[in-house]
Protein backbone atom coordinates (compact mmCIF):
# COMPACT_ATOMS: atom_id res chain seq x y z
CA UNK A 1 -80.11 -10.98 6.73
CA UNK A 2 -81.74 -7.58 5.66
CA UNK A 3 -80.73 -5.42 2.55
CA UNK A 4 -78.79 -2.87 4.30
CA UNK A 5 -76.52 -5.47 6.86
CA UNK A 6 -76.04 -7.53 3.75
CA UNK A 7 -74.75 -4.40 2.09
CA UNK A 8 -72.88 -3.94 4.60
CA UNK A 9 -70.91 -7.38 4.83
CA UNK A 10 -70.40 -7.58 1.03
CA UNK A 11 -69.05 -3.85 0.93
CA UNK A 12 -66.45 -4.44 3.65
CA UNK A 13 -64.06 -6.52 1.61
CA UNK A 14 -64.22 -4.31 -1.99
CA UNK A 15 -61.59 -2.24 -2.22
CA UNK A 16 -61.12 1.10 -4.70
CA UNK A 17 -58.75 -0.51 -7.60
CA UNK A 18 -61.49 -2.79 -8.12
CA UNK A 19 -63.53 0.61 -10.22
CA UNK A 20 -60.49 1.89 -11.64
CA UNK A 21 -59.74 2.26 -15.09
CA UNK A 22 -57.25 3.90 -17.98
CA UNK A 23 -59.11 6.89 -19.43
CA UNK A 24 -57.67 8.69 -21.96
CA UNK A 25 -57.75 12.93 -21.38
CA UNK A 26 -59.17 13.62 -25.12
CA UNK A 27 -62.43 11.44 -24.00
CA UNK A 28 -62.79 13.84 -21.24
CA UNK A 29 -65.36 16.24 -23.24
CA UNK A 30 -65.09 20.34 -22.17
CA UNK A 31 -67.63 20.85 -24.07
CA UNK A 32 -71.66 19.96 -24.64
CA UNK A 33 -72.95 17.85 -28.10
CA UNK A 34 -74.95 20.46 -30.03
CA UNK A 35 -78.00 20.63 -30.22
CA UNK A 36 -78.21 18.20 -26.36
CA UNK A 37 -79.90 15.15 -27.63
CA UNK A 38 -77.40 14.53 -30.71
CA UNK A 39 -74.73 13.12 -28.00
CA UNK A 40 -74.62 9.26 -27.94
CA UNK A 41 -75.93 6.75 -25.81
CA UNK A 42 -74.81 3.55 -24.93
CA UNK A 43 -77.90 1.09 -24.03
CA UNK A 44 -76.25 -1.64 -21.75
CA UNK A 45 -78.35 -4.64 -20.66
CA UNK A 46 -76.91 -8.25 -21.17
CA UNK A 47 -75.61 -6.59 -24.67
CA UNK A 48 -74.25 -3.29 -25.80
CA UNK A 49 -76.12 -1.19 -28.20
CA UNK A 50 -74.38 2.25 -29.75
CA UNK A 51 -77.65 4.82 -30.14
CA UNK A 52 -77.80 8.70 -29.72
CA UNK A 53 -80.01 10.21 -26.97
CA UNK A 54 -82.78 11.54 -29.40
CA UNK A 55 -83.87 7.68 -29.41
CA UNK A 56 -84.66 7.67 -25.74
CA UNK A 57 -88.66 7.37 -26.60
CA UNK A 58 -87.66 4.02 -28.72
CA UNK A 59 -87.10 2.75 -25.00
CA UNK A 60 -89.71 3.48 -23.43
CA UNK A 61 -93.08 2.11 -22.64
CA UNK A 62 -96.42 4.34 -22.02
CA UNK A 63 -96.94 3.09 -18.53
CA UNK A 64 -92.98 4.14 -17.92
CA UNK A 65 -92.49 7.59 -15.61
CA UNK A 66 -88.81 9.30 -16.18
CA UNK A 67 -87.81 11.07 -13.18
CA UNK A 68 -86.14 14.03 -13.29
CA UNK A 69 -84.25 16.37 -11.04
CA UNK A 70 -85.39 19.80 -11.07
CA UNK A 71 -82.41 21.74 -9.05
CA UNK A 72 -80.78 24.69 -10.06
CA UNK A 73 -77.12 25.35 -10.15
CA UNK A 74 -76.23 28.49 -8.73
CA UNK A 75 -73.44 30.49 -9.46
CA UNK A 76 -71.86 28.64 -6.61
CA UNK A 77 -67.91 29.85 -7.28
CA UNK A 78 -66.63 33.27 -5.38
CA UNK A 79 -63.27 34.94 -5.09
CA UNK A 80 -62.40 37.05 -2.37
CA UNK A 81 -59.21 38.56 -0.27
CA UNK A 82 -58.79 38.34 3.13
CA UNK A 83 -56.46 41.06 4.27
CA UNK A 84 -55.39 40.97 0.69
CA UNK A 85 -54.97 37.54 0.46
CA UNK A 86 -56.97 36.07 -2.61
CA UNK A 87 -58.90 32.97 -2.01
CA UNK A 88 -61.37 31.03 -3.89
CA UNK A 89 -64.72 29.74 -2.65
CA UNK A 90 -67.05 26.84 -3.65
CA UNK A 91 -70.51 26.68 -1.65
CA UNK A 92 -71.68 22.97 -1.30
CA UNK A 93 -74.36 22.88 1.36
CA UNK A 94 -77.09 25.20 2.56
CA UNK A 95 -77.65 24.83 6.29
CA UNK A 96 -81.29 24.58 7.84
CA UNK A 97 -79.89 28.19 9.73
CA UNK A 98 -79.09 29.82 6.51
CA UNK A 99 -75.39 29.03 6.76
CA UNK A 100 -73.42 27.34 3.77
CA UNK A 101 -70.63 24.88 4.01
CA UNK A 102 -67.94 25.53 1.45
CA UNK A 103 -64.57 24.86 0.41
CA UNK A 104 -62.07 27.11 0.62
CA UNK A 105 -58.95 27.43 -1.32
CA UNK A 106 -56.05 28.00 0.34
CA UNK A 107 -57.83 27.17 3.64
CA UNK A 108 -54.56 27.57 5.62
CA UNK A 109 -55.59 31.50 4.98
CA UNK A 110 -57.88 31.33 6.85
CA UNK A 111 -59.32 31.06 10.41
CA UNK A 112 -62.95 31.18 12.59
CA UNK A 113 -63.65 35.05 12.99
CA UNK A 114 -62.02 36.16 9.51
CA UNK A 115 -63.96 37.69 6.89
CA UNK A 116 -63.97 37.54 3.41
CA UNK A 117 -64.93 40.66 1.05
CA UNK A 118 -66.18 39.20 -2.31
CA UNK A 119 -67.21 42.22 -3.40
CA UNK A 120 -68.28 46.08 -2.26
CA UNK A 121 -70.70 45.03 0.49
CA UNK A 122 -70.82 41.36 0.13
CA UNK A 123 -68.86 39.43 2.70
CA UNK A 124 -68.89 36.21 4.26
CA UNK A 125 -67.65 35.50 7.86
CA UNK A 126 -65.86 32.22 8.94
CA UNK A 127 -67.65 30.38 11.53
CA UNK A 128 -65.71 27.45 11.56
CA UNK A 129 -62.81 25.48 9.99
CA UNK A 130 -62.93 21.58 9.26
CA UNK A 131 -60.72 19.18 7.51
CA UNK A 132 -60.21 19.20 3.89
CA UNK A 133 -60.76 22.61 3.03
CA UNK A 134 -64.20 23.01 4.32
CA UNK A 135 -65.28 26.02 6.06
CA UNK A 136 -68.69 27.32 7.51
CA UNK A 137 -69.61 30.73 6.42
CA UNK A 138 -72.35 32.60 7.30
CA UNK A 139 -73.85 35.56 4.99
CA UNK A 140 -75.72 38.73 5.73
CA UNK A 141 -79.01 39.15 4.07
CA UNK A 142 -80.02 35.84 3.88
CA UNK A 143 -82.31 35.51 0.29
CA UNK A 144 -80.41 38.34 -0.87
CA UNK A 145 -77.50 35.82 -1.29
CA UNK A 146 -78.59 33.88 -4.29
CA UNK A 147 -79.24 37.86 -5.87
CA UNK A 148 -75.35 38.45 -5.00
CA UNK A 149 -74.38 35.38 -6.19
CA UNK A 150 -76.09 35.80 -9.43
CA UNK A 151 -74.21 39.46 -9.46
CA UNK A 152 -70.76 38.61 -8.19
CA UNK A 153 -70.16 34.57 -8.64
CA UNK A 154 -69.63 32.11 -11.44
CA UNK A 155 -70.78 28.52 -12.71
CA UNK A 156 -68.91 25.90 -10.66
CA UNK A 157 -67.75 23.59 -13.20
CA UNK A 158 -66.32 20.67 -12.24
CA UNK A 159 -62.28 20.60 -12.16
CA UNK A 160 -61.55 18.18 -15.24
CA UNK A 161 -63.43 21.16 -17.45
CA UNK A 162 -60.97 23.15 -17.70
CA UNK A 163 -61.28 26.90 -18.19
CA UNK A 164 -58.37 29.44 -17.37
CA UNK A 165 -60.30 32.44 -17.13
CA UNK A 166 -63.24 30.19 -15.02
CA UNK A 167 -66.85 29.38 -17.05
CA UNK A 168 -68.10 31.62 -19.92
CA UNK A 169 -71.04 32.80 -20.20
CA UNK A 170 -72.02 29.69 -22.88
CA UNK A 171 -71.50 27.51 -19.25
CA UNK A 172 -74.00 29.35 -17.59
CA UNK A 173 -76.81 27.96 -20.35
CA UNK A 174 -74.93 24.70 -20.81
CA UNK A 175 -74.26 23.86 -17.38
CA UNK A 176 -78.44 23.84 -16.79
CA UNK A 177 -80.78 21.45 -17.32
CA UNK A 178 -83.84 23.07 -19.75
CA UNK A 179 -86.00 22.34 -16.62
CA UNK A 180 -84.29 23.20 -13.83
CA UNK A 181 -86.10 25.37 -11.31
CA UNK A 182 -85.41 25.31 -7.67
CA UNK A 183 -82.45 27.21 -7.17
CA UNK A 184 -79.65 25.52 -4.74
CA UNK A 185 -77.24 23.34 -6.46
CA UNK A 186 -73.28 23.87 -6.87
CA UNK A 187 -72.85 20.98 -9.47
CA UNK A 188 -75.70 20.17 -12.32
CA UNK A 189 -77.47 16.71 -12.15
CA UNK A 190 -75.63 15.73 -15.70
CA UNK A 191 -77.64 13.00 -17.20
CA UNK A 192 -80.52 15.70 -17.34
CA UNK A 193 -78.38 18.28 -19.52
CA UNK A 194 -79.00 15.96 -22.57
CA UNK A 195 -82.75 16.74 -22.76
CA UNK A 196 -84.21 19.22 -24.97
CA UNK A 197 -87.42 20.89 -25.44
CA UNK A 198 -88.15 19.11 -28.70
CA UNK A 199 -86.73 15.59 -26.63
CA UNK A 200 -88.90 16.14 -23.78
CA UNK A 201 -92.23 16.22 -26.18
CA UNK A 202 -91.54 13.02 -27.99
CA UNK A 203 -91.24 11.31 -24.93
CA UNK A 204 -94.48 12.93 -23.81
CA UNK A 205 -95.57 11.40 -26.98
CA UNK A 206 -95.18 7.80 -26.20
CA UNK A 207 -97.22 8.36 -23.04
CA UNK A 208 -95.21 8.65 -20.69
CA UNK A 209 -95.16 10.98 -17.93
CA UNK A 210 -92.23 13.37 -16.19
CA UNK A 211 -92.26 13.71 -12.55
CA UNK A 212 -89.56 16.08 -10.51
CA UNK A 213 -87.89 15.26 -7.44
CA UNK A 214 -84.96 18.11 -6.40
CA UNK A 215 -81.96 17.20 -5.27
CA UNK A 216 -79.53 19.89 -4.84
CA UNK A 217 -76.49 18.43 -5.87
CA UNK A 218 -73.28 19.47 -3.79
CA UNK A 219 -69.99 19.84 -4.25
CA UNK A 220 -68.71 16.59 -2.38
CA UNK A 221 -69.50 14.87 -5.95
CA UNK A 222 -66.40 15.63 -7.32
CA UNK A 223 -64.71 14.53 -4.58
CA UNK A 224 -62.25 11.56 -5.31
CA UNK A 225 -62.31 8.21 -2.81
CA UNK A 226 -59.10 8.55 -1.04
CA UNK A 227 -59.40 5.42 0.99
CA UNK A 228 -58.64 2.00 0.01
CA UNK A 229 -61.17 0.10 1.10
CA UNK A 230 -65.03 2.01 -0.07
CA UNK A 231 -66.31 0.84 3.42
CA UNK A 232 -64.31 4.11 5.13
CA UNK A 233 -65.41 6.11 2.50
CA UNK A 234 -68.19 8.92 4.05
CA UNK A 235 -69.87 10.36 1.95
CA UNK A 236 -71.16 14.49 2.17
CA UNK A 237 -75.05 14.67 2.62
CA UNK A 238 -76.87 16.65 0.31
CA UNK A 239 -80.83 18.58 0.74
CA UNK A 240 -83.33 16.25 -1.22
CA UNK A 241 -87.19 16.32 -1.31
CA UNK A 242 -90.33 14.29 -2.98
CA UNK A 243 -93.70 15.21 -2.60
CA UNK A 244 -96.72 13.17 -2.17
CA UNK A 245 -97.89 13.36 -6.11
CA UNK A 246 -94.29 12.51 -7.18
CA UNK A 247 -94.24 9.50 -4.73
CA UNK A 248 -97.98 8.22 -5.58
CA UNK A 249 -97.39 8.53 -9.23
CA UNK A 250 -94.37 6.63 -9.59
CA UNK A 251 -95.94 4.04 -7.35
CA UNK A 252 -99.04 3.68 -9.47
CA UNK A 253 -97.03 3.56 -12.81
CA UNK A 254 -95.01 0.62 -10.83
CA UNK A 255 -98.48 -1.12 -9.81
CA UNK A 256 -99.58 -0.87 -13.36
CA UNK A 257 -96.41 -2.73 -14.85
CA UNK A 258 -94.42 0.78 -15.54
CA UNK A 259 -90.86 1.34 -14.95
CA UNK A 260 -89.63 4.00 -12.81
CA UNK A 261 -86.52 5.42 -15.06
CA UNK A 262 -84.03 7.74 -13.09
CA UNK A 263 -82.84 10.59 -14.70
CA UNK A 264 -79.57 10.67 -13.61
CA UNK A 265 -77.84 9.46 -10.29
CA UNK A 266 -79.36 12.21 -8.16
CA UNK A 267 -82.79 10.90 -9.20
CA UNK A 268 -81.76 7.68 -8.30
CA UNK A 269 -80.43 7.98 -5.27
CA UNK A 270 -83.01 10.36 -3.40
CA UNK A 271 -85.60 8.10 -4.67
CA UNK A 272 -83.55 4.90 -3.05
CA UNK A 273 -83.36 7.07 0.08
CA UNK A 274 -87.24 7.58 0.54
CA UNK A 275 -88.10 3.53 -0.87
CA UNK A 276 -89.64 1.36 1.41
CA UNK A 277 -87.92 -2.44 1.38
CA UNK A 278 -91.19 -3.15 -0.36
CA UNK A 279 -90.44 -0.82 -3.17
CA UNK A 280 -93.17 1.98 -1.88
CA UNK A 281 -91.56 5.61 -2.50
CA UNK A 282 -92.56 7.42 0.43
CA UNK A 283 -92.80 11.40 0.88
CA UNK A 284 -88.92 12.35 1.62
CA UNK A 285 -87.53 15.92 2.83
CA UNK A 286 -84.42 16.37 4.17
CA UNK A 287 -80.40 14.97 4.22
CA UNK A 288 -79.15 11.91 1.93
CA UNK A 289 -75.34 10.72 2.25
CA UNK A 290 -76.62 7.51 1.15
CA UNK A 291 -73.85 5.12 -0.61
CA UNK A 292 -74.74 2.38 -3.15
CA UNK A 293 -71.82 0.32 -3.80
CA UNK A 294 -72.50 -3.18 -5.32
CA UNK A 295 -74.31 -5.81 -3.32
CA UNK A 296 -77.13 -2.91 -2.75
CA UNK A 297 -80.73 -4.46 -3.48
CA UNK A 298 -82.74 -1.52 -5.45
CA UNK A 299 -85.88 -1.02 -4.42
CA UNK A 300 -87.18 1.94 -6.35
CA UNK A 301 -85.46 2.32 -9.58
CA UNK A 302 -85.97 0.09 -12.77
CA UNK A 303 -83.52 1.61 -15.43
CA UNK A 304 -81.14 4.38 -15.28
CA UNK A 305 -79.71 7.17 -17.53
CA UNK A 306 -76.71 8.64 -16.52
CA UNK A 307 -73.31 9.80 -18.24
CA UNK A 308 -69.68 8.16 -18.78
CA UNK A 309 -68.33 8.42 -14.91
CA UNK A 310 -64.42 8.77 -13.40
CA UNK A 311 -62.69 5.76 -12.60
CA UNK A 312 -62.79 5.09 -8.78
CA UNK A 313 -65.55 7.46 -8.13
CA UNK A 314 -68.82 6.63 -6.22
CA UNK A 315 -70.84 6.99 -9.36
CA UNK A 316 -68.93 4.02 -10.94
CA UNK A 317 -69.61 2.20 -8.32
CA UNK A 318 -73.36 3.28 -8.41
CA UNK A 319 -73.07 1.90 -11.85
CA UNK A 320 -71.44 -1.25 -11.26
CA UNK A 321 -74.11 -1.85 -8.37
CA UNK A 322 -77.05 -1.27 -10.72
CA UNK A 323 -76.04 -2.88 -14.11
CA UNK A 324 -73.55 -5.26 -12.82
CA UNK A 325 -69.65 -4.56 -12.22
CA UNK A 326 -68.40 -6.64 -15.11
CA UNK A 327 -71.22 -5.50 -17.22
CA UNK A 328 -70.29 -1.96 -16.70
CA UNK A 329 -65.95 -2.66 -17.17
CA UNK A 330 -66.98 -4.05 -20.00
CA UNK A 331 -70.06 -1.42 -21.33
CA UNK A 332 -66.46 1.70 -20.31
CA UNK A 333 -64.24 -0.54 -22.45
CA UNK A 334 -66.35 -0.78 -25.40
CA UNK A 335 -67.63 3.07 -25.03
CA UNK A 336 -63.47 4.22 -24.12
CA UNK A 337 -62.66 1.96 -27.30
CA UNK A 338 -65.55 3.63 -29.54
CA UNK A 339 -64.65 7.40 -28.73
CA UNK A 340 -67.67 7.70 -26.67
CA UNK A 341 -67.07 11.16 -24.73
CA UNK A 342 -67.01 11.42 -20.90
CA UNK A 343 -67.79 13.48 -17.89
CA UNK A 344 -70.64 16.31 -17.25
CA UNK A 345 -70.17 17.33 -21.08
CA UNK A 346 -69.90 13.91 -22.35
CA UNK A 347 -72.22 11.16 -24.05
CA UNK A 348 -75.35 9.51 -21.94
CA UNK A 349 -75.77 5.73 -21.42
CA UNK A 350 -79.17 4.16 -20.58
CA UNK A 351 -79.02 1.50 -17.74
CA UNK A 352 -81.19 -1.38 -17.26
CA UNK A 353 -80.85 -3.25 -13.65
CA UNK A 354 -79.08 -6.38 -13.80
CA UNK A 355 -80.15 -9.29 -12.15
CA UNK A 356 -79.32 -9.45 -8.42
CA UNK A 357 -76.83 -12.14 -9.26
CA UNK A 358 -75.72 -10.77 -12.71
């Protein structure tokens, strides 16, 4: 049986209450640590050790590579009228033509044909209405959109960050990662916003070496599994790319005994989606929707820092595929039960793949 039928059979029978969990609201953090690298981290292998993120290099080896998502997260959030009607607007996907999928609310407001004024001379016409919210919209101006959205929109913060009057202008730094450069996100790759300047060059110092993939991370990432059993859950496809020095360096690094550490989910799962069953990352551009649930075999990644994830969400079960479900109920118990802070503001963790049988 190959990786991806085996998958397959073992994903059919879990079902969503298996990755939930009680989490209290004050762990829910609205806020960044200060400076980024004083947050905690919570190494989990076959034990638990409590450490902050500034000790990242102390894991490390010199023939490791870290792998880091470059994407930038653009002002993604818009509210408009339609014939006086206020709505608000999240983009989530760019479109090879230029258009963007978004999400609309109300979306019973609105219909194919309408158009929505944002602001004196920037509009947005509705091509088409799905399910859910979602709409197609289509711009005038094409590059001039990111200018107007720089001009007219705001930081789309996830909804458990709560904000009356939307994000403040301390989001718009704190909602980046210090190396993000290739504008097109609508949701920051999280596990990155823990690195400094200062972080970055003592893990240069041990020897090992940053590459960047991009993943522009969408919307559809806050979106809750509604289903009960994961198999019917679809998952939106998001824009991901690795060139051919990315892909021959963390092969190399891998040849030479190195580790290839993902820098968040994103990282991890566009480099699962260009991995040969052999473990060779190949060049990738294009769509990923891929879904790692547990039973996945990993072919790509060797250890994994990410942040404190929602119960029932994909990314816990990302988790629970790559460390080991009990592993990681128990690794959310001991960090709920220690204060550790969750969410895109909240602590780090640092990953090591379990055994396939752990």
């Amino acid at each position: 049986m190959n990786s991806a039928v085996e998958h397959d059979a073992r994903n059919r029978d879990l079902t969503t209450d298996e990755f939930d969990f009680e989490l209290p609201p004050d762990l829910i953090a609205t806020a960044p640590a200060r400076p980024r690298d004083s947050a905690r981290m919570l190494e989990v292998s076959c034990s638990l050790s409590d450490r902050t993120v500034s000790d990242l290099p102390d894991l490390l080896r010199p023939e490791d590579v870290l792998v880091i998502n470059d994407t930038r997260v653009i002002p993604a959030r818009l509210r408009g009228t339609r014939r006086g009607a206020k709505l608000e607007v999240t983009l989530h996907k760019a479109e090879a033509d230029g258009r963007w999928r978004a999400f609309a609310r109300p979306a019973r407001k609105l219909a194919a044909g309408d158009v929505i004024d944002f602001a004196d001379g920037f509009t947005a016409g509705v091509d088409e209405k799905g399910e859910g919210g979602e709409v197609l919209l289509s711009f005038p101006g094409g590059e001039e959109l990111f200018d107007a959205l720089e001009r007219h929109g705001e930081m789309p913060l996830p909804p458990y960050i709560a904000r009356d009057a939307g994000a403040t202008a301390s989001d718009d730094e704190d909602y980046q990662t210090v190396y993000a450069v290739r504008r097109g996100a609508v949701a920051a790759p999280t596990a990155g916003l823990h690195f400094t300047d200062r972080l970055m060059a003592a893990v240069r110092n041990t020897g090992v070496r940053f590459v960047t993939v991009t993943l522009h991370v969408g919307a559809g990432t806050f979106l809750p599994v509604k289903v009960d059993r994961i198999a019917d859950h679809r998952m939106h496809s998001e824009w991901g790319r690795i060139d051919t020095p990315t892909a021959d360096t963390i092969n190399s690094a891998r040849v030479a005994g190195g580790r290839a550490i993902a820098v968040g989910t994103t990282s991890l799962r566009l480099l699962e989606s260009a991995a040969a069953d052999d473990g060779e990352v190949r060049p990738f551009e294009g769509d990923t929707d891929i879904f790692i649930t547990p039973g996945y075999r990993f072919r790509a990644v060797d250890a994994l820092m990410t942040n404190f994830h929602l119960p029932r969400s994909t990314l816990f079960m990302l988790v629970s595929a790559f460390a080991g479900t009990n592993r990681m109920k128990n690794a959310y118990a001991h960090a709920i039960a220690t204060g550790y802070r969750f969410y895109s503001y909240g602590d780090s963790s640092f990953l090591h793949l379990a055994d396939r049988n752990a």
